[in-house]
C-alpha atoms as a PDB file:
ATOM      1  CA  UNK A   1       0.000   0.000   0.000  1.00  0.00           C
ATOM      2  CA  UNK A   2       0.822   3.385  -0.739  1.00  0.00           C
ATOM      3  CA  UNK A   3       0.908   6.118   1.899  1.00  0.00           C
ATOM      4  CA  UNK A   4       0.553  10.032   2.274  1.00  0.00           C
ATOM      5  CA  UNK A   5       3.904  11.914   3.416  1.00  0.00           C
ATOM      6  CA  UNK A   6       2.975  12.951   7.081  1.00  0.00           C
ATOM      7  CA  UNK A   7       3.747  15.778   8.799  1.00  0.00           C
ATOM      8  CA  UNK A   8       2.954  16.202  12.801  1.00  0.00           C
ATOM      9  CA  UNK A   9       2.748  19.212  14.619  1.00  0.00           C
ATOM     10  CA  UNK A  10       3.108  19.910  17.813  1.00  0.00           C
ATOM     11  CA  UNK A  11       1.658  23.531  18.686  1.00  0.00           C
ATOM     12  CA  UNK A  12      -1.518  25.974  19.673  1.00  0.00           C
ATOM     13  CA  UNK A  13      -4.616  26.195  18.723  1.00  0.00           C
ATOM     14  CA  UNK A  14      -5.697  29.609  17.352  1.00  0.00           C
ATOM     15  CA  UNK A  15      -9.534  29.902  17.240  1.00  0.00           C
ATOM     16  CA  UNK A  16      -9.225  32.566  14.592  1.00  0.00           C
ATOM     17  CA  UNK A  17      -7.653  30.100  12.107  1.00  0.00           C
ATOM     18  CA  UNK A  18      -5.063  31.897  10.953  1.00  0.00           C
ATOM     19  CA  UNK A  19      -2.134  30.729  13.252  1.00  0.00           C
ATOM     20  CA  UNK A  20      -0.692  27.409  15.349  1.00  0.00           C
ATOM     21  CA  UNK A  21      -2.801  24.342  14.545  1.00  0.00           C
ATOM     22  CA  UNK A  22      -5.093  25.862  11.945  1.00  0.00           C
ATOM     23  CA  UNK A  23      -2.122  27.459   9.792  1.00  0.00           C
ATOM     24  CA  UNK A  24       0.074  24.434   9.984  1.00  0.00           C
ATOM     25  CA  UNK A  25      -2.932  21.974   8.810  1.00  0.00           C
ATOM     26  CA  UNK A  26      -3.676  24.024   6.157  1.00  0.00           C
ATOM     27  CA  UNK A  27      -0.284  24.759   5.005  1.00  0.00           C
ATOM     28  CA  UNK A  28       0.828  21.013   5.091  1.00  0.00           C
ATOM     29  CA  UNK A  29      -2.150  20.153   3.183  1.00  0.00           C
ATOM     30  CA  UNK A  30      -2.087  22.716   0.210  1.00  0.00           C
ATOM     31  CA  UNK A  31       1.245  21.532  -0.049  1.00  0.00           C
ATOM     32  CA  UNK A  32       0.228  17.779  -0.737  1.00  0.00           C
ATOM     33  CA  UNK A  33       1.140  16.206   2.541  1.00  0.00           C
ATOM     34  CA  UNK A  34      -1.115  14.243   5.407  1.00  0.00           C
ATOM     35  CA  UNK A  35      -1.156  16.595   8.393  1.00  0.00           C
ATOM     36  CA  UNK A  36      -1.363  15.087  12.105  1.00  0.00           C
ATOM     37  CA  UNK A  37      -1.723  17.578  15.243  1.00  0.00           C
ATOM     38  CA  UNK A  38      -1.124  17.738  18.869  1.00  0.00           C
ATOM     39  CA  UNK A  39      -2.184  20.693  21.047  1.00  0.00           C
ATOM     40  CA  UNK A  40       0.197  22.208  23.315  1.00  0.00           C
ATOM     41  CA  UNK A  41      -2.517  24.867  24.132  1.00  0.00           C
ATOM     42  CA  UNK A  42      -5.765  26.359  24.022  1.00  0.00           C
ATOM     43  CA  UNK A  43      -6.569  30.625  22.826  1.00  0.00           C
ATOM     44  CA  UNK A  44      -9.178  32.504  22.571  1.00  0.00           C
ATOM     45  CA  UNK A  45      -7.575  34.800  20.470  1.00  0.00           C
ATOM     46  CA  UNK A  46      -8.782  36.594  17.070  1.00  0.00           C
ATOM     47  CA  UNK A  47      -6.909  38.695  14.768  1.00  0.00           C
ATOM     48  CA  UNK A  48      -6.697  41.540  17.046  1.00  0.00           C
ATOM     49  CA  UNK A  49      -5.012  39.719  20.050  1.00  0.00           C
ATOM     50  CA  UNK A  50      -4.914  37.337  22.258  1.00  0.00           C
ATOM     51  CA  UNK A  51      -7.421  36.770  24.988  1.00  0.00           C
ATOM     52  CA  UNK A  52      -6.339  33.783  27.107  1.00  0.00           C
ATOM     53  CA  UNK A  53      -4.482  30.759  26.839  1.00  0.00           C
ATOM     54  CA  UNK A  54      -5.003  27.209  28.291  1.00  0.00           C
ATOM     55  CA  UNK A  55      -2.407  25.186  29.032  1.00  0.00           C
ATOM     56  CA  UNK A  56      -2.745  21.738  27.927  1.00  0.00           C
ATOM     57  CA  UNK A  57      -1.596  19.446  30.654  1.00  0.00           C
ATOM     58  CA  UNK A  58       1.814  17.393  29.419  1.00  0.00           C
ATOM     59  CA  UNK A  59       0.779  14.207  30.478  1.00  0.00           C
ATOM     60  CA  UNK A  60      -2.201  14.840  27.881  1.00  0.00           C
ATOM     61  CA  UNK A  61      -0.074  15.787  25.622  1.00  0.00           C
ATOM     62  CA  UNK A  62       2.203  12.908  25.537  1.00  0.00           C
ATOM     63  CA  UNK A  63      -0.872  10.783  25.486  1.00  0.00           C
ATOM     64  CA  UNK A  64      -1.720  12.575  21.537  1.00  0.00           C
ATOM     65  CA  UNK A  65       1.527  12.162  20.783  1.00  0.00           C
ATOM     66  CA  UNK A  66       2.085   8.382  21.528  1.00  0.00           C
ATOM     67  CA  UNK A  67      -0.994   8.012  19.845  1.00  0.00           C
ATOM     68  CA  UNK A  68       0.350   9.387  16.649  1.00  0.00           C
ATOM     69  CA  UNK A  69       3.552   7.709  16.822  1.00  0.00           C
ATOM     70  CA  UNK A  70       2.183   4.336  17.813  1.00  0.00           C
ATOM     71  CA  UNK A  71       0.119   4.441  14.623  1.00  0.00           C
ATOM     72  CA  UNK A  72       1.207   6.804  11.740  1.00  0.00           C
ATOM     73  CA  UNK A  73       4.624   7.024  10.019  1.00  0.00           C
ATOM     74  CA  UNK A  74       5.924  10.345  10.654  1.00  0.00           C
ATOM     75  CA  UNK A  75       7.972  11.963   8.069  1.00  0.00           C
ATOM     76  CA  UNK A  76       8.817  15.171   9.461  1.00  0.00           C
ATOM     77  CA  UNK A  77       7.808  17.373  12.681  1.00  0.00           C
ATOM     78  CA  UNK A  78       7.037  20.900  13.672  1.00  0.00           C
ATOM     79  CA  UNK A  79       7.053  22.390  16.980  1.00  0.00           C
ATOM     80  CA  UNK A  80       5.515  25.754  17.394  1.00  0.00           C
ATOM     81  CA  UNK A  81       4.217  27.153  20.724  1.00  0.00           C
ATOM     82  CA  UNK A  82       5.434  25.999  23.844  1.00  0.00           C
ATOM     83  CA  UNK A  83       3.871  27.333  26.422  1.00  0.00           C
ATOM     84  CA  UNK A  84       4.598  25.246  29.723  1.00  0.00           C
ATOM     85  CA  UNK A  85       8.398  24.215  31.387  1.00  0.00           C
ATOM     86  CA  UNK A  86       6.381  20.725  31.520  1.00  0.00           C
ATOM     87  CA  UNK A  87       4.766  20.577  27.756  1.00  0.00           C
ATOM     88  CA  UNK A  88       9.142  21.630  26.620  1.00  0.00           C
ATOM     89  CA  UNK A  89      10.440  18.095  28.577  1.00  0.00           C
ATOM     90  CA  UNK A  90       7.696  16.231  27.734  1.00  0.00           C
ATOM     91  CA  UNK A  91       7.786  16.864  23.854  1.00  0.00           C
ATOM     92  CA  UNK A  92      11.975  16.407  24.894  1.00  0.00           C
ATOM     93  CA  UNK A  93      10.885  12.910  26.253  1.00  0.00           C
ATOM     94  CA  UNK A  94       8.874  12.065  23.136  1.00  0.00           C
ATOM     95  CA  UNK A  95      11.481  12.818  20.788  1.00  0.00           C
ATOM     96  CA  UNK A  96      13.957  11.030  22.400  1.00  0.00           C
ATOM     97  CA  UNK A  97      12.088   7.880  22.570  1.00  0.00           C
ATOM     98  CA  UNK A  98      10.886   8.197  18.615  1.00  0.00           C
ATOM     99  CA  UNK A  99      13.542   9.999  16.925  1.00  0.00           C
ATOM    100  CA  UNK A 100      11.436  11.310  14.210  1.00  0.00           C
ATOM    101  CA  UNK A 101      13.636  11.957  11.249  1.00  0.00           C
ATOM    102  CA  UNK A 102      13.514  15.455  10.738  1.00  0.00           C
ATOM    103  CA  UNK A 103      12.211  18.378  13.476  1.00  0.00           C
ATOM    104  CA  UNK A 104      11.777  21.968  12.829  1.00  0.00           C
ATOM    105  CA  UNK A 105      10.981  24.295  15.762  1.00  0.00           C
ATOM    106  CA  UNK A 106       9.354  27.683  15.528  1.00  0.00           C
ATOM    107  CA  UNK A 107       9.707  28.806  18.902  1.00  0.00           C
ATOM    108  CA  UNK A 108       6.330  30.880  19.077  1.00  0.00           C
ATOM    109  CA  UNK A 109       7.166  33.606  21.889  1.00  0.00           C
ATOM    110  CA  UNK A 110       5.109  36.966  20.490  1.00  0.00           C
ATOM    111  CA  UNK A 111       1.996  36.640  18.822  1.00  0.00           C
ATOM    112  CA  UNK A 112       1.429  39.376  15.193  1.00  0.00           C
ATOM    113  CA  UNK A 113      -0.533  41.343  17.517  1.00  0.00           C
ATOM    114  CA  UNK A 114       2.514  41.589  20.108  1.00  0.00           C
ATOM    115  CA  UNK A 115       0.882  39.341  23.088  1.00  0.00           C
ATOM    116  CA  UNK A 116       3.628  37.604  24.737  1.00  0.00           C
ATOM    117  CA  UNK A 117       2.820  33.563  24.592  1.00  0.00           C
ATOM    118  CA  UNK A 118       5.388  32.029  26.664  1.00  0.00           C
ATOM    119  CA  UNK A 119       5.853  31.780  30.417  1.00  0.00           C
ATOM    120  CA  UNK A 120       9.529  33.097  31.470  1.00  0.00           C
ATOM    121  CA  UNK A 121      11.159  29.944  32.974  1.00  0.00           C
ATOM    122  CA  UNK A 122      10.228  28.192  29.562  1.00  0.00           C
ATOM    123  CA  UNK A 123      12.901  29.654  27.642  1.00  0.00           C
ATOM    124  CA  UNK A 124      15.378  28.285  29.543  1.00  0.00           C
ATOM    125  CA  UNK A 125      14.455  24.829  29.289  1.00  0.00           C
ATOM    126  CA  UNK A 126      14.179  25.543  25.682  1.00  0.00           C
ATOM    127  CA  UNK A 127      17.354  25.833  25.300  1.00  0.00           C
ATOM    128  CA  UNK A 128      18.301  22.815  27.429  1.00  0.00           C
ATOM    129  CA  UNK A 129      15.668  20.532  26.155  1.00  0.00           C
ATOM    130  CA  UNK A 130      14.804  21.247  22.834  1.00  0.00           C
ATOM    131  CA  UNK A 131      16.623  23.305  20.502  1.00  0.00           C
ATOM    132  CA  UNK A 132      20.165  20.802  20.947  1.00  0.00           C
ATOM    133  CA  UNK A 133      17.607  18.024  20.047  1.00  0.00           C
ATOM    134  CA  UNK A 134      15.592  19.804  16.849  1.00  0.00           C
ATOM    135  CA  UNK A 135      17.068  20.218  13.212  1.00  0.00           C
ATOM    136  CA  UNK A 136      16.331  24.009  12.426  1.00  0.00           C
ATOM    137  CA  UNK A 137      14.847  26.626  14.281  1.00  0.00           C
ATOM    138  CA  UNK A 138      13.001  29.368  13.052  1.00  0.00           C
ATOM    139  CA  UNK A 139      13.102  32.537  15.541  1.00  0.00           C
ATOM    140  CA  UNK A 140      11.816  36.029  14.214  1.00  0.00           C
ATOM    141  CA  UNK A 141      13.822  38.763  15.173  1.00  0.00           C
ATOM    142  CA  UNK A 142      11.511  39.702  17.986  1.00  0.00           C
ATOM    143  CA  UNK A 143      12.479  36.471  19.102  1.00  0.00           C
ATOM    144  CA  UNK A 144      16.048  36.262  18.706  1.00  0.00           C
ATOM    145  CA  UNK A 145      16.416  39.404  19.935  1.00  0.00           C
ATOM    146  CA  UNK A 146      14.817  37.203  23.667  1.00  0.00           C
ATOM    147  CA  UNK A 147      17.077  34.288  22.954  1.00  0.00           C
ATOM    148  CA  UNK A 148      20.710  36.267  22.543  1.00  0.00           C
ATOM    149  CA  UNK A 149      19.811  38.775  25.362  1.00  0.00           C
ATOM    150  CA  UNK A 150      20.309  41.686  22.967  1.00  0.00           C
ATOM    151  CA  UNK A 151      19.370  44.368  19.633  1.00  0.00           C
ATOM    152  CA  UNK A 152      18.989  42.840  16.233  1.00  0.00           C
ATOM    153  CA  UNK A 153      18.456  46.227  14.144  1.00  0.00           C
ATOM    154  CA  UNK A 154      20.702  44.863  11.093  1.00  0.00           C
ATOM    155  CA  UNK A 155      21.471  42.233   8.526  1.00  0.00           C
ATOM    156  CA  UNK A 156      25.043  42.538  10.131  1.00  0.00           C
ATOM    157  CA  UNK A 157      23.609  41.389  13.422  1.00  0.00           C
ATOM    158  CA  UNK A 158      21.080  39.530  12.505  1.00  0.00           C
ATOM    159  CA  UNK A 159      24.024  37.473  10.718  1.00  0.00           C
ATOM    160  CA  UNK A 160      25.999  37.486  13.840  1.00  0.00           C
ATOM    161  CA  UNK A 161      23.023  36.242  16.049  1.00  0.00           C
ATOM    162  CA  UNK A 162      21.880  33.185  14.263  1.00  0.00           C
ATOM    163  CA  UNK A 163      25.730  32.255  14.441  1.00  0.00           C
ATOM    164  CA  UNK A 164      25.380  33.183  17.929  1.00  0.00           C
ATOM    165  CA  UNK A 165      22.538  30.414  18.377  1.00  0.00           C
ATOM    166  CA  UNK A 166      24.666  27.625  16.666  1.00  0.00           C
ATOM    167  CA  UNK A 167      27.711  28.680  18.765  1.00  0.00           C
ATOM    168  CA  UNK A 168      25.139  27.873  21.830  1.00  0.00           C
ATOM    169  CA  UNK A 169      23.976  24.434  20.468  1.00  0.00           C
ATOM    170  CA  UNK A 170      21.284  24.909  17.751  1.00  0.00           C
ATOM    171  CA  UNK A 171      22.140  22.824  14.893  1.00  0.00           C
ATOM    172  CA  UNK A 172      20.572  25.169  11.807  1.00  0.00           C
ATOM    173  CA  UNK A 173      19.113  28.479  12.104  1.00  0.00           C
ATOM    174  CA  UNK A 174      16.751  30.327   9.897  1.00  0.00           C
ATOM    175  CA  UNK A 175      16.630  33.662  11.649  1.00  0.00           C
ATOM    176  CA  UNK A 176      13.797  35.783  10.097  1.00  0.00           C
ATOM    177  CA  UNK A 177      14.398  39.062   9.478  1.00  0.00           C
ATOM    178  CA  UNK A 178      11.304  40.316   7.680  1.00  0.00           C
ATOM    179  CA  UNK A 179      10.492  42.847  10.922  1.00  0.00           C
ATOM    180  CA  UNK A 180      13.909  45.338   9.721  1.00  0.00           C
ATOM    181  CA  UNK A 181      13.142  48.476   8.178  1.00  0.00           C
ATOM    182  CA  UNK A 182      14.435  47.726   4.302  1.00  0.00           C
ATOM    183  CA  UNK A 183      13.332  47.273   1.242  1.00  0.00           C
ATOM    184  CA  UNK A 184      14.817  44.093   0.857  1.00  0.00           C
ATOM    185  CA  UNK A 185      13.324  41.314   3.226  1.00  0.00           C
ATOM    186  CA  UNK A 186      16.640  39.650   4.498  1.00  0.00           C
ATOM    187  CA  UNK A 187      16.814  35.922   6.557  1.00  0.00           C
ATOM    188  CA  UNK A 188      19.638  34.512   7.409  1.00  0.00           C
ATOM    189  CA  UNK A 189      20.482  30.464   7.481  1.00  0.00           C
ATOM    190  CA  UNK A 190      23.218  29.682   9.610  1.00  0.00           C
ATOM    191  CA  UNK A 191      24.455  25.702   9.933  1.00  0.00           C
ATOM    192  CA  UNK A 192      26.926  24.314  12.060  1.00  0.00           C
ATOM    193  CA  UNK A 193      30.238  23.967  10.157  1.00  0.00           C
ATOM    194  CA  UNK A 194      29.133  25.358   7.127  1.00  0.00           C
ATOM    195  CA  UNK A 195      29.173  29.146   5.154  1.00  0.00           C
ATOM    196  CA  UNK A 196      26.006  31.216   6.936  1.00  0.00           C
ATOM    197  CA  UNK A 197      23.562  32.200   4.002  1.00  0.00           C
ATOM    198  CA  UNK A 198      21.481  35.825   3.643  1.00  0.00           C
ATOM    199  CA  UNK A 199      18.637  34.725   1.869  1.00  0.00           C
ATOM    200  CA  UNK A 200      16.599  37.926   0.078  1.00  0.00           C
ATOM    201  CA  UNK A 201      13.213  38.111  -0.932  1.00  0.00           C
ATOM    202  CA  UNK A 202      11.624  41.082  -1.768  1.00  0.00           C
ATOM    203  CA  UNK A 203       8.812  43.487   0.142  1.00  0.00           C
ATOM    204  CA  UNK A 204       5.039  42.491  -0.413  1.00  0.00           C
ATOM    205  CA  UNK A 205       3.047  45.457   0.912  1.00  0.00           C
ATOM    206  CA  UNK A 206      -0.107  43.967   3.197  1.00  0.00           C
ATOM    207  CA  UNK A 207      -1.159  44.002   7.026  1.00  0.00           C
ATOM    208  CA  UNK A 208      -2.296  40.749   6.747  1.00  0.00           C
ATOM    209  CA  UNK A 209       0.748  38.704   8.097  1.00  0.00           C
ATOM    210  CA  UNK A 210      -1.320  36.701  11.326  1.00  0.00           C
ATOM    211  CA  UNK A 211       0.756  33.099  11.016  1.00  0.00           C
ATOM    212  CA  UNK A 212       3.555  34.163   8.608  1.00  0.00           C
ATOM    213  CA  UNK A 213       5.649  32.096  11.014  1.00  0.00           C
ATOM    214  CA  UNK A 214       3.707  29.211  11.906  1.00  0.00           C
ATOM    215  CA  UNK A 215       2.897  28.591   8.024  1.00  0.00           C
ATOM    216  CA  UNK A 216       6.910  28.758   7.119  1.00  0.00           C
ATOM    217  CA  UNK A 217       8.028  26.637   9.463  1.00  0.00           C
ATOM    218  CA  UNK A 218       5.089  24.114   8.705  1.00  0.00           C
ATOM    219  CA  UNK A 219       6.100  24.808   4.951  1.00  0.00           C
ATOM    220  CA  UNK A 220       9.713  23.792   5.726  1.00  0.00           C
ATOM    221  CA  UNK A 221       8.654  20.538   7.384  1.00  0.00           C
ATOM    222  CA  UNK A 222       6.576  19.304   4.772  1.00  0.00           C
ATOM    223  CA  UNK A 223       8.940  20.029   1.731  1.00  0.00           C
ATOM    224  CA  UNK A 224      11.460  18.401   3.947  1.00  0.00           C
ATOM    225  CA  UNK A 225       8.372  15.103   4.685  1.00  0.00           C
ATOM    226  CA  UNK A 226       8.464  15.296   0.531  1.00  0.00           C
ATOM    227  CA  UNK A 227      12.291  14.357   0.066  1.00  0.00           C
ATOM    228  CA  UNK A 228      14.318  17.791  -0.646  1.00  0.00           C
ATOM    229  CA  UNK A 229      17.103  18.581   1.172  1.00  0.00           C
ATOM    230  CA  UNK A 230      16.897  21.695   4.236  1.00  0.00           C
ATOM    231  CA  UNK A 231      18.320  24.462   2.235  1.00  0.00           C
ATOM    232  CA  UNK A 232      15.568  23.270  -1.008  1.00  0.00           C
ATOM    233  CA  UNK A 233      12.564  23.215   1.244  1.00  0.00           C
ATOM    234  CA  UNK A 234      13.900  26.392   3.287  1.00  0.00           C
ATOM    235  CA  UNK A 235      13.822  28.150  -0.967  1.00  0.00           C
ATOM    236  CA  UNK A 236      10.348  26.412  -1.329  1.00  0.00           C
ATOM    237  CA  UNK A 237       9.002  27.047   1.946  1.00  0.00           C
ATOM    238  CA  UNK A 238       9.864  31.413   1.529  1.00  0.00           C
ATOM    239  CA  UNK A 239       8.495  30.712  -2.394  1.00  0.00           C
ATOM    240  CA  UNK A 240       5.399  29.515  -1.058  1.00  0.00           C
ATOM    241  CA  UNK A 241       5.109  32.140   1.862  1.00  0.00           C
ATOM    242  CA  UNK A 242       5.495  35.257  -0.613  1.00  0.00           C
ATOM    243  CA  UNK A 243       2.773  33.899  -3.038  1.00  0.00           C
ATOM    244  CA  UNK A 244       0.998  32.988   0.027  1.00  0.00           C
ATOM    245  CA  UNK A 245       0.799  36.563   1.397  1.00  0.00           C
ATOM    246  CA  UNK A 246       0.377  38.016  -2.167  1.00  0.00           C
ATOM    247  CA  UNK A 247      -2.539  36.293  -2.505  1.00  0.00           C
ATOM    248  CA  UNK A 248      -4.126  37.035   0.628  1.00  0.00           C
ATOM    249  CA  UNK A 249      -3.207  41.167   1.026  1.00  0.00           C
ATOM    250  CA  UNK A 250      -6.166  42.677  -0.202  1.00  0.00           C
ATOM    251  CA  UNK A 251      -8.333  40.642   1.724  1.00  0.00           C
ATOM    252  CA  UNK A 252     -10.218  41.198   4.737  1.00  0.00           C
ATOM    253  CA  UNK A 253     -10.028  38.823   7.796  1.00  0.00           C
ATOM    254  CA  UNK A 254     -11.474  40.353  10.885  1.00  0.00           C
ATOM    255  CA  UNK A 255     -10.733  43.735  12.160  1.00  0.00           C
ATOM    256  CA  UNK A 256      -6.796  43.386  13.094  1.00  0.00           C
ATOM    257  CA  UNK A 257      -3.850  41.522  10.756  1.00  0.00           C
ATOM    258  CA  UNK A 258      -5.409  38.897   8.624  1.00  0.00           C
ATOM    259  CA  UNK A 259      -4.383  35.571   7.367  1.00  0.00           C
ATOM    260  CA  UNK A 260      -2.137  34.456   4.661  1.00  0.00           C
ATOM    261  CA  UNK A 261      -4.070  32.867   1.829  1.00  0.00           C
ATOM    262  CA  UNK A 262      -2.657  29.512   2.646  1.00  0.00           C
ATOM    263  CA  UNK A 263      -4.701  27.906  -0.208  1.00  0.00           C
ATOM    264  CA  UNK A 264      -3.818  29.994  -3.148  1.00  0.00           C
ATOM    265  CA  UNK A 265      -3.033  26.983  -5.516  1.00  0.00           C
ATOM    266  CA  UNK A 266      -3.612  24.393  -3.587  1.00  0.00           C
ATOM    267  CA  UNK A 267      -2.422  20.617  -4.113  1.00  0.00           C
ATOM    268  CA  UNK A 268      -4.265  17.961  -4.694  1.00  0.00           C
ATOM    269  CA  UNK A 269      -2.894  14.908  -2.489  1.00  0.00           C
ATOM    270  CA  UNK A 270      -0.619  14.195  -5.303  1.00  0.00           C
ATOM    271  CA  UNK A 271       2.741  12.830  -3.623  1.00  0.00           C
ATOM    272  CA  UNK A 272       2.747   9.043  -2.052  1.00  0.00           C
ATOM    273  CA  UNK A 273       5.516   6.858  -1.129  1.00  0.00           C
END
């Protein structure tokens, strides 16, 4: 028998549909794969903020996730928000006993609207637990800004702090830097033991940008579920995110930042192994 390429991930639910669980399942579908999903978290949150979050308890959690592992064949995995010390070591536990092949990590900390979405201690233990154990992580520049302690207001440092992050243990960084002032949207891909990479794209003018991040990093974990290398699905994944937000700027989502148009051209479930 045949079987879909399956991508799990591991994040929030956002009852707008535009970000964490929503975003990712949509993304990994238009993009031909099988999506699977366990909830780190609950929010009442729309696309003007956020309005509470619920915690989902990690023994819970590691009870979806055995359940997917036990049955499916998981091809790749993304991690978005984390909100607990306890959900971090018990996702930790659960890779460590499946070793799924390929882990991407978009360590969700501020949300579009600027609520903050992680408790203090977490980050820590994110760095402890997870990111030494993940293949890429994909930080904005909000958020690397919180996990090098310091200002990212250029390509320059922005360069210097996703080498900063591999230094301290990450394996691969994409480091976003689409919230600079410039013309030229710059990110920067830094790998341990090989040449860091500035990766341009250009400027799409639109206020809808609610789940840019969730969507790439679910992007780059199902390019990576259908065979292409990290640096190919990294190029696919930004591909898809600028026709993604093209498509999806002049339309109106709610009263704050909208959603990408995650199903632009979307794929039929074309690709089995």
């Amino acid at each position: 028998m045949k079987r879909y390429p399956t991508v799990l991930t591991i994040a929030g639910s956002d009852s707008s549909g535009g970000a964490g669980i929503q975003a990712d399942l949509k993304t990994i579908a238009a993009l031909g794969a099988y999506g699977a999903s366990a909830i780190t978290a609950l929010t009442a949150q729309n696309t003007q903020g956020v309005k509470a979050i619920h915690p989902v308890p990690a023994d819970f959690l590691k009870e979806q996730l055995d359940a997917i592992f036990e049955d499916l064949i998981v091809d790749a995995v993304k991690i978005g928000m984390i909100n607990t010390v306890e959900a971090a070591v018990a996702i930790a536990e659960i890779l460590d006993r499946y070793k799924p092949e390929f882990v991407v990590f978009d360590p969700v900390m501020v949300s579009t609207s600027g609520s903050k979405l992680i408790e203090n201690e977490t980050i820590a233990v994110l760095w402890k637990e997870l990111f030494p154990r993940v293949d890429l992580i994909t930080p904005n520049l909000d958020e690397g800004q919180i996990l090098i302690s310091g200002k990212i207001d250029s390509v320059e440092l922005l360069k210097e702090a996703a080498e900063e992050m591999v230094r301290k243990g990450c394996k691969a960084v994409l480091l976003k830097g689409g919230h600079l002032v410039a013309p030229t949207l710059s990110d920067v891909f830094a790998r341990q033991n090989e040449e860091t990479l500035i990766l341009e794209s250009g400027y799409i003018a639109s206020s809808n940008l609610h789940g840019t991040g969730c969507t790439l990093s679910s992007a780059i974990a199902t390019y990576m579920a259908l065979g292409n290398s990290l640096p190919e699905a990294i190029i696919f994944a930004k591909k898809y995110i600028s026709e993604a937000i093209e498509a999806g700027k002049d339309v109106k989502t709610g009263h704050g930042p909208g959603p990408l148009n995650h199903s632009f051209s979307p794929i039929n479930m074309q690709f089995v192994l």
